[in-house]
Protein backbone atom coordinates (compact mmCIF):
# COMPACT_ATOMS: atom_id res chain seq x y z
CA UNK A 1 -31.46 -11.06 34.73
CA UNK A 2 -29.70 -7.54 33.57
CA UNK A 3 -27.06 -6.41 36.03
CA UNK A 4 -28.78 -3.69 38.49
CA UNK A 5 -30.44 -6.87 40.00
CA UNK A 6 -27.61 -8.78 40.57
CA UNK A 7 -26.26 -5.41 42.17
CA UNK A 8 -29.80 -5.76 43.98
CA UNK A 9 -28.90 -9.36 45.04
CA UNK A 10 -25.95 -8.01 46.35
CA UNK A 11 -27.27 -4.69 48.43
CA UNK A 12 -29.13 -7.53 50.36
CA UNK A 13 -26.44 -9.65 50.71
CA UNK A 14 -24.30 -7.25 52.07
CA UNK A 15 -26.44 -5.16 54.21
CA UNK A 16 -27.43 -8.59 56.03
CA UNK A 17 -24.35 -9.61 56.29
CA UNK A 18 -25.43 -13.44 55.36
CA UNK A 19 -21.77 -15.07 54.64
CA UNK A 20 -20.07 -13.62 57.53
CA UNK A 21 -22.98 -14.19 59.70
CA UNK A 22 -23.11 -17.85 58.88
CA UNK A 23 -19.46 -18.44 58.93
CA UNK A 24 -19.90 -17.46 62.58
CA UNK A 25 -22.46 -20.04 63.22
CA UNK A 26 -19.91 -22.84 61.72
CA UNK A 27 -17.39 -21.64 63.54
CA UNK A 28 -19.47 -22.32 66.86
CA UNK A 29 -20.66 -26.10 66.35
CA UNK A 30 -17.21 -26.70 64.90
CA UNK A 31 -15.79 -25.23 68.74
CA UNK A 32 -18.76 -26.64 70.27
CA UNK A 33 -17.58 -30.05 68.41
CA UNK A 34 -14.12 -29.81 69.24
CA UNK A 35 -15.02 -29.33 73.31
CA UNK A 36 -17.19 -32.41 73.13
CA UNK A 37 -14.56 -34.68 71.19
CA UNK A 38 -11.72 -33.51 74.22
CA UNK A 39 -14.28 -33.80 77.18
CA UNK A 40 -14.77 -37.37 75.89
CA UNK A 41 -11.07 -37.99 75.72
CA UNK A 42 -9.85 -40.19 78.76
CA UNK A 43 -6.16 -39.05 78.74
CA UNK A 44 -5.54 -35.81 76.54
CA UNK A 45 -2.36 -35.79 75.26
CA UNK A 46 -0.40 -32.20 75.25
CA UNK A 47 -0.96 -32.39 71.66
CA UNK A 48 -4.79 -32.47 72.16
CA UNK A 49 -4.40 -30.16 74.50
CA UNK A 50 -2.90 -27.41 72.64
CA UNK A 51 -5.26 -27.92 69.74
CA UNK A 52 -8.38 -27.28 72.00
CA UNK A 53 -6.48 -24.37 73.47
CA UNK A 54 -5.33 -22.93 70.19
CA UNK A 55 -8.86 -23.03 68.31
CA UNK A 56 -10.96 -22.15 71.58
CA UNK A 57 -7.97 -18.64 71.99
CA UNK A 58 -9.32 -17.98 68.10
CA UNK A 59 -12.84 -17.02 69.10
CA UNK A 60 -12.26 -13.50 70.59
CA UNK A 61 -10.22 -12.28 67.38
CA UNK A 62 -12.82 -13.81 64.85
CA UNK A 63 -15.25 -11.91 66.66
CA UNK A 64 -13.54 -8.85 66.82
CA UNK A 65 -12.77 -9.09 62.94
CA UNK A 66 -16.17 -9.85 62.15
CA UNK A 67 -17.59 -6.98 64.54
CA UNK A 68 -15.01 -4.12 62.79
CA UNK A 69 -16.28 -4.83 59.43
CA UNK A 70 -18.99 -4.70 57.36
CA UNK A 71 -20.40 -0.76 56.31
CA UNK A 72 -19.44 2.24 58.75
């Protein structure tokens, strides 16, 4: 393959935002994950707690990063 279709390749990539778009979805069964494994905990510790806490407060900023990129 010459180079203009690897720029091709990468047009598509980037105008469909793929990567960022599935990073996103990971993100959400890996919250989705974390919820389950502490709802199924019989006495959370405040360690557990603050790990839920901390990776569930994440969510807005990752969004908000992922909504202010990407081509203006």
């Amino acid at each position: 393959m010459d180079k203009q279709k690897y720029l091709d390749i990468a047009e598509i990539i980037n105008a469909f935002r793929i990567i960022p778009r599935m990073l996103l979805v990971a993100m959400g069964f890996l919250i989705w994950a974390v919820v389950q494994w502490f709802m199924g905990v019989d006495d959370p510790s405040t360690q557990q707690t603050t790990l839920v806490t901390t990776i569930t407060a994440i969510i807005p900023a990752i969004i908000g990063l992922y909504q202010s990129t990407g081509n203006k």
